[in-house]
PDB file of N, CA and C in Angstrom:
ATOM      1  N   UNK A   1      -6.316  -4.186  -6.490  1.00  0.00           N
ATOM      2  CA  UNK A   1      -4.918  -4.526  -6.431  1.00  0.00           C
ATOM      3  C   UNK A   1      -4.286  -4.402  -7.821  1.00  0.00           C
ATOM      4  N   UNK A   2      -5.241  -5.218  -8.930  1.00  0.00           N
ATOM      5  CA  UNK A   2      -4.407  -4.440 -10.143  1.00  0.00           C
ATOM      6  C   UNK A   2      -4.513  -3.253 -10.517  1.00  0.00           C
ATOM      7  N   UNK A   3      -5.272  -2.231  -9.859  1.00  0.00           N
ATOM      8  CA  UNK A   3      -4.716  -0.833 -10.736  1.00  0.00           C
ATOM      9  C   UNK A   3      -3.476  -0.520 -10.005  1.00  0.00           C
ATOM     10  N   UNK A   4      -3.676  -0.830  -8.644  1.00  0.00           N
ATOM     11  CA  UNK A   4      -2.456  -0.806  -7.670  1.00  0.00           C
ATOM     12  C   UNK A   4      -1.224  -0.852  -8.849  1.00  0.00           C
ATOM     13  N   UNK A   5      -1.075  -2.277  -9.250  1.00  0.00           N
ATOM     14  CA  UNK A   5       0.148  -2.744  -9.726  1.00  0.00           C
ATOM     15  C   UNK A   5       0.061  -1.574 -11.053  1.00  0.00           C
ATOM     16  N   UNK A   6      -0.865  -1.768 -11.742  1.00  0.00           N
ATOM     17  CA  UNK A   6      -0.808  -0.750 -13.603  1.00  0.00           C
ATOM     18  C   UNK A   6      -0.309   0.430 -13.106  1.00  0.00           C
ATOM     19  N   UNK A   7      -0.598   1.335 -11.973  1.00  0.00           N
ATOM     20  CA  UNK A   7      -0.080   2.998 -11.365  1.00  0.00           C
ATOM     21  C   UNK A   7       1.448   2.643 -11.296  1.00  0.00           C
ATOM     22  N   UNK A   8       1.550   1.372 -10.169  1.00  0.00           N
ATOM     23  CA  UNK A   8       3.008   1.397 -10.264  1.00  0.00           C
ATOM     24  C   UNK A   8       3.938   1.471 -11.445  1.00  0.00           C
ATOM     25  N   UNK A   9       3.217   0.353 -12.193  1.00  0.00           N
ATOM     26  CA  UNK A   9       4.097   0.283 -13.461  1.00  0.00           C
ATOM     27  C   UNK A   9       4.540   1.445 -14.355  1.00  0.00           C
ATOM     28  N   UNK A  10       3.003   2.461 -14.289  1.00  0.00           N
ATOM     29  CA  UNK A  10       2.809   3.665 -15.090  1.00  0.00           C
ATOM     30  C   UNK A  10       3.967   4.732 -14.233  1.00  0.00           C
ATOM     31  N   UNK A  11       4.040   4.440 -12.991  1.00  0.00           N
ATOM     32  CA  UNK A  11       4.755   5.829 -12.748  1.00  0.00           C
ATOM     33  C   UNK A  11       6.778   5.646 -12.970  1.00  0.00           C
ATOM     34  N   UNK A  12       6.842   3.940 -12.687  1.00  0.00           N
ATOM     35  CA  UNK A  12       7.808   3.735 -13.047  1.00  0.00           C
ATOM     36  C   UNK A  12       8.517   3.785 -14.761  1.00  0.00           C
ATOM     37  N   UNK A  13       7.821   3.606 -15.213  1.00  0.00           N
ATOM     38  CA  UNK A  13       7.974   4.046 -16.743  1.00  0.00           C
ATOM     39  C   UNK A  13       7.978   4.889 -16.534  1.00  0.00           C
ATOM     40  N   UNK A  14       7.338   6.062 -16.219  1.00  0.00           N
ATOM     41  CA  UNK A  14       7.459   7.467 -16.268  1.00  0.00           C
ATOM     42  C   UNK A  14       8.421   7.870 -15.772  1.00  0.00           C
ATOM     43  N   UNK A  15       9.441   7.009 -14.930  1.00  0.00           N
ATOM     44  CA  UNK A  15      10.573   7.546 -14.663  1.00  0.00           C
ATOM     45  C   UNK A  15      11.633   7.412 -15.740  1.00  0.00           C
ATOM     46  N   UNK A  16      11.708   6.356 -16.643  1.00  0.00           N
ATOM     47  CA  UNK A  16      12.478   6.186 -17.632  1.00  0.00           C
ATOM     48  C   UNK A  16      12.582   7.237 -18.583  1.00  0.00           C
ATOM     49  N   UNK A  17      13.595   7.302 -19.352  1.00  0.00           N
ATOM     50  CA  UNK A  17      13.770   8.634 -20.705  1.00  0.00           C
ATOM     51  C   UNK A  17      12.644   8.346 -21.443  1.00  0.00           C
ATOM     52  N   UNK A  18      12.059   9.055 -22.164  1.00  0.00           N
ATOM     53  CA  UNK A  18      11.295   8.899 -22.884  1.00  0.00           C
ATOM     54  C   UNK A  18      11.503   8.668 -24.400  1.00  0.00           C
ATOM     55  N   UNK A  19      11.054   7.857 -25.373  1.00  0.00           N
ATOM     56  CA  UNK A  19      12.239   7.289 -26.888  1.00  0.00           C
ATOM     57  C   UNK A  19      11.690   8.276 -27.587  1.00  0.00           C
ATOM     58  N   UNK A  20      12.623   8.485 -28.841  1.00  0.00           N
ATOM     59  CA  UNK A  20      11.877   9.737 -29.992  1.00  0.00           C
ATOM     60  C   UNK A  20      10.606   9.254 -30.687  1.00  0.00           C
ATOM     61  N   UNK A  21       9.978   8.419 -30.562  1.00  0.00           N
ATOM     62  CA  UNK A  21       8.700   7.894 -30.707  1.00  0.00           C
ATOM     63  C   UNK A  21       7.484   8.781 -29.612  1.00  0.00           C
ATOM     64  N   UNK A  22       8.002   8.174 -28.906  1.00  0.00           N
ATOM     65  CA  UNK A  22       7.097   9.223 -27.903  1.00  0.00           C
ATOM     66  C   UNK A  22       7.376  10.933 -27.617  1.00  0.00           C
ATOM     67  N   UNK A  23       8.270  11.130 -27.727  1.00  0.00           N
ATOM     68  CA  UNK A  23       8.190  12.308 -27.985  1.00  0.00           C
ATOM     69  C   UNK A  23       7.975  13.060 -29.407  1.00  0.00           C
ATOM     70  N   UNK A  24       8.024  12.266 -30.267  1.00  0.00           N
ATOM     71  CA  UNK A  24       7.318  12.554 -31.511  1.00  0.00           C
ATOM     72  C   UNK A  24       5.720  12.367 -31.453  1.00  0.00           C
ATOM     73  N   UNK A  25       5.370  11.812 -30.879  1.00  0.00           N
ATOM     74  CA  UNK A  25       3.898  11.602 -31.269  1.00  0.00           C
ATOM     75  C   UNK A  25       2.876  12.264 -29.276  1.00  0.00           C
ATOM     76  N   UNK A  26       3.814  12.528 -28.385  1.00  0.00           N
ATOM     77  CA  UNK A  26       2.955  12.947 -27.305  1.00  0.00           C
ATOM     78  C   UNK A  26       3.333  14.640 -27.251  1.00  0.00           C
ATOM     79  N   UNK A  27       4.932  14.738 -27.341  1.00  0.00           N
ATOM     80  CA  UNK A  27       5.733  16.254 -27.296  1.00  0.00           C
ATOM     81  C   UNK A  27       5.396  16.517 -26.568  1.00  0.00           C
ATOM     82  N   UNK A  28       4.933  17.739 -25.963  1.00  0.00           N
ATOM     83  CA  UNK A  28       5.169  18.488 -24.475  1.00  0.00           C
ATOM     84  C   UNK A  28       4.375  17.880 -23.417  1.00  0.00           C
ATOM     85  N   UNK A  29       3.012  17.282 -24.100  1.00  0.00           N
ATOM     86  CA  UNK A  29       2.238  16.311 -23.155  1.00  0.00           C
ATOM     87  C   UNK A  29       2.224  14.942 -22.599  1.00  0.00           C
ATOM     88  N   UNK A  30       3.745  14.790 -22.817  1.00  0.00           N
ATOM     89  CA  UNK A  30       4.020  13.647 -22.194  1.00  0.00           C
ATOM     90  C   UNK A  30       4.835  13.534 -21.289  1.00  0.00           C
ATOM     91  N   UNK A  31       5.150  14.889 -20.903  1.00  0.00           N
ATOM     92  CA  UNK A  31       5.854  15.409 -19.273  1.00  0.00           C
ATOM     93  C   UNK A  31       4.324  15.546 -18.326  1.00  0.00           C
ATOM     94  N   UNK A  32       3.765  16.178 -19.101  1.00  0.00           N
ATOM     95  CA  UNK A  32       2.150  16.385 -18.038  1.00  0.00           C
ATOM     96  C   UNK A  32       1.614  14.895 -17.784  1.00  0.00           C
ATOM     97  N   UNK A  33       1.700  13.682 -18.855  1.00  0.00           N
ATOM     98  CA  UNK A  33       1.466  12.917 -18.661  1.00  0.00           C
ATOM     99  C   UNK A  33       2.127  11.938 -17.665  1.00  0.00           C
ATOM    100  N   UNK A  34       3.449  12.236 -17.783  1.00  0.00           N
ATOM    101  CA  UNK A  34       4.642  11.185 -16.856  1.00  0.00           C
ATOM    102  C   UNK A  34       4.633  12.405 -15.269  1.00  0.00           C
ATOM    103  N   UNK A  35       4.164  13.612 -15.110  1.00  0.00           N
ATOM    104  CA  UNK A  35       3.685  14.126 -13.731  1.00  0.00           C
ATOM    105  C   UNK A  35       2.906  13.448 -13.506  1.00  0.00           C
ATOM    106  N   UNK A  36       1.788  13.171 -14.254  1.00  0.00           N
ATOM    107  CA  UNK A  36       0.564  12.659 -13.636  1.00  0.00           C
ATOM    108  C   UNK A  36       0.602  11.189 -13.131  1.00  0.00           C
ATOM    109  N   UNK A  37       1.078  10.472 -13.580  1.00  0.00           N
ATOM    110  CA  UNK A  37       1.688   8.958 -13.872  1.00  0.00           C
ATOM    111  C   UNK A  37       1.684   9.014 -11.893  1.00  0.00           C
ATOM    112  N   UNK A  38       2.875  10.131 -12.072  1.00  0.00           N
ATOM    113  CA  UNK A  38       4.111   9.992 -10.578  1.00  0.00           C
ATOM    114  C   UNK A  38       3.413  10.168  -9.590  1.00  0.00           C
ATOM    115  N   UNK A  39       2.252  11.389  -9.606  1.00  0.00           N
ATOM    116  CA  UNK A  39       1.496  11.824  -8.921  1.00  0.00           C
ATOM    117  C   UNK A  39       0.585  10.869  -8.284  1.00  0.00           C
ATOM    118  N   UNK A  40      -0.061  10.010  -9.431  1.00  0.00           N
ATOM    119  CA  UNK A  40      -0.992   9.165  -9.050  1.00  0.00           C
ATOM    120  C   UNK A  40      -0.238   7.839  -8.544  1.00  0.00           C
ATOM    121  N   UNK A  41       0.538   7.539  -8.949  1.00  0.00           N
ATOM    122  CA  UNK A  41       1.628   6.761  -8.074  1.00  0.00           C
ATOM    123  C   UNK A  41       1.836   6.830  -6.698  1.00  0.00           C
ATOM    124  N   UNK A  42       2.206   7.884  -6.744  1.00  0.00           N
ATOM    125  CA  UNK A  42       2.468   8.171  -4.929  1.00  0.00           C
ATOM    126  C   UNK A  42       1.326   8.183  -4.425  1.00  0.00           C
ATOM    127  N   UNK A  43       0.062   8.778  -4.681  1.00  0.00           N
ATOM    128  CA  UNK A  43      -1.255   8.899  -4.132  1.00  0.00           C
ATOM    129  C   UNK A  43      -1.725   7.354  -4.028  1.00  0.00           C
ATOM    130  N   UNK A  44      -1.839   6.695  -4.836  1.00  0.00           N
ATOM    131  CA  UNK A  44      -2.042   5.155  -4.368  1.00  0.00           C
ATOM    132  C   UNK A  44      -1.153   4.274  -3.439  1.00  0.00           C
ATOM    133  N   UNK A  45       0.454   4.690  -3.892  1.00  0.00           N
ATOM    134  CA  UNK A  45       1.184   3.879  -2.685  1.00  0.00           C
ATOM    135  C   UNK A  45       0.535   4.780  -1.225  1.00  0.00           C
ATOM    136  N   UNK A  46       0.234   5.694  -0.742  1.00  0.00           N
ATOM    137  CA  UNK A  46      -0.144   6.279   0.432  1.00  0.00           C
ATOM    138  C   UNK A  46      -1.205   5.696   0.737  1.00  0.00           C
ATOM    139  N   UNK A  47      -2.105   5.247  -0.233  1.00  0.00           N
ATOM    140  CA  UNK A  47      -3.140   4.537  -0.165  1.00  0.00           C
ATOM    141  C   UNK A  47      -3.486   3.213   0.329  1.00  0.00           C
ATOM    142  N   UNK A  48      -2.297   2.588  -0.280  1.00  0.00           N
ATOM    143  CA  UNK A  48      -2.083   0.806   0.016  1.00  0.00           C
ATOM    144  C   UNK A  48      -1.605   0.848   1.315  1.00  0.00           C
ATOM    145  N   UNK A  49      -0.345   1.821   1.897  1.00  0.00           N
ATOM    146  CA  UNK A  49       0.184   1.785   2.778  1.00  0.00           C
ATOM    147  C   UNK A  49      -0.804   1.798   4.371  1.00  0.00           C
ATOM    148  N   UNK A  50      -1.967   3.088   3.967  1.00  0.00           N
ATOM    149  CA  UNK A  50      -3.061   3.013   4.828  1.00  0.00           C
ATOM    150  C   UNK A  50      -3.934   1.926   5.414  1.00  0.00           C
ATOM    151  N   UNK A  51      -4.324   0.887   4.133  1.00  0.00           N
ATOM    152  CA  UNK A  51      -4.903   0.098   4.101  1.00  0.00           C
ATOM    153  C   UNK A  51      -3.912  -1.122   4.544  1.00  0.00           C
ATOM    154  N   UNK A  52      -2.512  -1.247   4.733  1.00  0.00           N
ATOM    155  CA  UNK A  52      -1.734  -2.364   5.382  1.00  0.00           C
ATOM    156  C   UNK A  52      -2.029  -2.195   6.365  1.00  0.00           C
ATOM    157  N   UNK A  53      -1.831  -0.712   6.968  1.00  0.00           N
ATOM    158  CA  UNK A  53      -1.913  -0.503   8.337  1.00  0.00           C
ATOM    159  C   UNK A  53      -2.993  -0.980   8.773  1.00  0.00           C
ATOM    160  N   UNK A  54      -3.755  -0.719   8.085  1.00  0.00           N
ATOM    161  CA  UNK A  54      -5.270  -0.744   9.576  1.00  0.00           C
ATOM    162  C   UNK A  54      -5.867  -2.628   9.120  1.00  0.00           C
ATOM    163  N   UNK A  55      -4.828  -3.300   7.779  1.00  0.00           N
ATOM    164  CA  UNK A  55      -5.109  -5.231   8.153  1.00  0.00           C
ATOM    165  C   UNK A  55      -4.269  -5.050   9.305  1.00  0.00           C
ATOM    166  N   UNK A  56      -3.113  -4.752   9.310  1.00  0.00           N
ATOM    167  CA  UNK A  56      -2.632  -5.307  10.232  1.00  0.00           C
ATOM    168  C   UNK A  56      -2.955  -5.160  11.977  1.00  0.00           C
ATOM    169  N   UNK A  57      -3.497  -3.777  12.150  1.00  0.00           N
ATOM    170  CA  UNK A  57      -4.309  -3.411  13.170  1.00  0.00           C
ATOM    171  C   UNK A  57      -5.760  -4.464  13.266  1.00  0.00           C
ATOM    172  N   UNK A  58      -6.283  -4.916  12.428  1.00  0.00           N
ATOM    173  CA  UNK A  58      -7.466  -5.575  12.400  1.00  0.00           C
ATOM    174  C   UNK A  58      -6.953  -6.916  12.544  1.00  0.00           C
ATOM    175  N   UNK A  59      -5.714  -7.763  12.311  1.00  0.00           N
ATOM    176  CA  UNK A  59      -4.951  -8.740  12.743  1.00  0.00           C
ATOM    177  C   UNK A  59      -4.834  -8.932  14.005  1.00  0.00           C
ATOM    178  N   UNK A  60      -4.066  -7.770  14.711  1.00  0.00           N
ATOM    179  CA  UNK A  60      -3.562  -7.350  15.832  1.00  0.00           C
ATOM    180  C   UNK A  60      -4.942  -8.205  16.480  1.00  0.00           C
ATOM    181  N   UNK A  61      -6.047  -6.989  16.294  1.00  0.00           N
ATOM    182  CA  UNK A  61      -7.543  -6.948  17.677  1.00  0.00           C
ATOM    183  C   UNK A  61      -7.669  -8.144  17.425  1.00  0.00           C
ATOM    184  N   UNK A  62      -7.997  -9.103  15.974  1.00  0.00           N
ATOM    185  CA  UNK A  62      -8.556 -10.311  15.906  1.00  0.00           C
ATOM    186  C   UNK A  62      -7.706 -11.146  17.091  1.00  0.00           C
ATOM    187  N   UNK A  63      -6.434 -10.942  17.156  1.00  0.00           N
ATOM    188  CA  UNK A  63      -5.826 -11.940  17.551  1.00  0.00           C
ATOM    189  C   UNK A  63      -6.151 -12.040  19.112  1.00  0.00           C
ATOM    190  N   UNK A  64      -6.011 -11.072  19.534  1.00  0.00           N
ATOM    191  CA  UNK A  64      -5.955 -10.623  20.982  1.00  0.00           C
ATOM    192  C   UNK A  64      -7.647 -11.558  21.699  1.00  0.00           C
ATOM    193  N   UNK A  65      -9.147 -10.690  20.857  1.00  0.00           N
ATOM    194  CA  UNK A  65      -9.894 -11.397  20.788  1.00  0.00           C
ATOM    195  C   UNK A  65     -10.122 -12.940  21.156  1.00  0.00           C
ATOM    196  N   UNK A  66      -9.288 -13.522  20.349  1.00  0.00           N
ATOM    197  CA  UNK A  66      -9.233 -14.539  20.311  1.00  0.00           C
ATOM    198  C   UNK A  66      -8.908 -15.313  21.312  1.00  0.00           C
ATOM    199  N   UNK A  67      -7.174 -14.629  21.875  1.00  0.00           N
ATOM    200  CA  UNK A  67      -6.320 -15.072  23.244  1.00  0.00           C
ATOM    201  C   UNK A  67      -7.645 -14.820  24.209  1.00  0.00           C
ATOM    202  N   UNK A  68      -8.334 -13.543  24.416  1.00  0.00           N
ATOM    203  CA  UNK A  68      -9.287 -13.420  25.366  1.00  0.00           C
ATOM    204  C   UNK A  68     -10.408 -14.809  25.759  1.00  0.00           C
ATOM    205  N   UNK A  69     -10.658 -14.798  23.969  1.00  0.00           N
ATOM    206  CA  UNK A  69     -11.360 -16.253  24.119  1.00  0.00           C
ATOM    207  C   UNK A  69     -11.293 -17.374  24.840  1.00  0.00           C
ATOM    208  N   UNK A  70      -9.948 -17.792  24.197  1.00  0.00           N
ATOM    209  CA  UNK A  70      -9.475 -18.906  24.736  1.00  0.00           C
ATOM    210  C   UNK A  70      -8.997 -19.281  25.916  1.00  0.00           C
ATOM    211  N   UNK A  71      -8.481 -17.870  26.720  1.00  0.00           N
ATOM    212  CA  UNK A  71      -7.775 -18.216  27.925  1.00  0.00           C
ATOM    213  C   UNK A  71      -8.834 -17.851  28.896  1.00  0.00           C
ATOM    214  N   UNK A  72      -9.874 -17.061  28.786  1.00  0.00           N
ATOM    215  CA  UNK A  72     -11.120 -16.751  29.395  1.00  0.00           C
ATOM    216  C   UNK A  72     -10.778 -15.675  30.128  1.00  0.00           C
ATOM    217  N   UNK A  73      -9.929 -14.931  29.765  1.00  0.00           N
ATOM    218  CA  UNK A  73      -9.115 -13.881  30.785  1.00  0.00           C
ATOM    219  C   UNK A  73      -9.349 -12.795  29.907  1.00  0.00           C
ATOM    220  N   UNK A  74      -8.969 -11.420  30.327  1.00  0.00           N
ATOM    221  CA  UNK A  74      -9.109 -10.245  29.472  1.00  0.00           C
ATOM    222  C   UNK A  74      -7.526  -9.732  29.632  1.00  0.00           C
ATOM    223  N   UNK A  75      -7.240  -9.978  28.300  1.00  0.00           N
ATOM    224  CA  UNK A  75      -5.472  -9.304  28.137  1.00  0.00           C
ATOM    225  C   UNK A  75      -5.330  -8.038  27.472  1.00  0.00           C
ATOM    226  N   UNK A  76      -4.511  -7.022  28.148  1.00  0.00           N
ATOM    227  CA  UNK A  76      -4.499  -5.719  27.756  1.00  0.00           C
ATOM    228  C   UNK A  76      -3.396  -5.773  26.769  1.00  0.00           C
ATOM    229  N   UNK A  77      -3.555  -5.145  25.828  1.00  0.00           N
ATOM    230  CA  UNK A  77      -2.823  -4.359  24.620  1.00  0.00           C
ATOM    231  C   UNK A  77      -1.609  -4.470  24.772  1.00  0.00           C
ATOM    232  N   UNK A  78      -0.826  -5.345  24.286  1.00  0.00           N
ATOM    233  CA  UNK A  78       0.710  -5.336  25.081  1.00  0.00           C
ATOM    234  C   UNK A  78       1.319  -5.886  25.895  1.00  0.00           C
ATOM    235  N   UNK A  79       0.275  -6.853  26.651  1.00  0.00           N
ATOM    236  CA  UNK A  79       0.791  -6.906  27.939  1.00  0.00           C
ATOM    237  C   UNK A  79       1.250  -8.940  27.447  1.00  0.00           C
ATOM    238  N   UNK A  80       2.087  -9.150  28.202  1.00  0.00           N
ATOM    239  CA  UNK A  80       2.570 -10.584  27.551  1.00  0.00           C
ATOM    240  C   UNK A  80       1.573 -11.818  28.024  1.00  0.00           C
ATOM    241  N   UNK A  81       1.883 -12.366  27.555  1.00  0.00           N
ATOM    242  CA  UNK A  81       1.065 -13.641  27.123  1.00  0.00           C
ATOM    243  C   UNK A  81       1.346 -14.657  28.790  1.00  0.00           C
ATOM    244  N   UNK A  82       0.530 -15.279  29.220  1.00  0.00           N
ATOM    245  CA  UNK A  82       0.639 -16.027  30.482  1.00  0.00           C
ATOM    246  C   UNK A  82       0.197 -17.506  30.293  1.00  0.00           C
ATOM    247  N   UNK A  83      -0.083 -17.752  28.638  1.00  0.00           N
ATOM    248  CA  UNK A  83      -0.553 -19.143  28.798  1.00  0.00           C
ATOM    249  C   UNK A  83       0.820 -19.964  28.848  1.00  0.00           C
ATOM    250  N   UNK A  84       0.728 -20.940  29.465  1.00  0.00           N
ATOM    251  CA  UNK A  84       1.279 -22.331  29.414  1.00  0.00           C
ATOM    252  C   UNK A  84       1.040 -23.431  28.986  1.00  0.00           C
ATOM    253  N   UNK A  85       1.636 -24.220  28.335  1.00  0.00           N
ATOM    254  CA  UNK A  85       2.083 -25.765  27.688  1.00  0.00           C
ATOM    255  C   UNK A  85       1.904 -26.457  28.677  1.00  0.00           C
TER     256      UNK A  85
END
């Protein structure tokens, strides 16, 4: 999770101008560097995004599981809930 956050940070800086400091001391390799930044940015958010999906899919089954458990019934994917209070 923290390189997660350091990529973000890195690619968002890399969106900013760059100061005459840095372009004094990186010069042409600090466009290759702020591509790469962006690149690897997006490649990890696609990454995290994957990995929400399939907690939240693994949420989903746990839960269902569970209703199965408890109500002693087998409930299909979707289908609404029949317990009562």
């Amino acid at each position: 999770m923290a390189a997660l956050a350091l990529m973000a940070g890195a690619a968002m800086g890399a969106l900013l101008p760059r100061s005459r400091t840095e372009e004094e001391t990186l010069g042409g390799a600090g466009g290759e560097l702020a591509r790469q930044a962006r690149q690897t940015g997006g490649e990890l958010a696609e990454k995290a995004s994957r990995v929400a999906e399939r907690a939240v899919q693994a949420g989903k089954d746990e839960a269902e599981r569970t209703l199965r458990q408890e109500t002693g019934s087998p409930q299909e994917a979707g289908s609404p809930s029949r317990m009562t209070h």
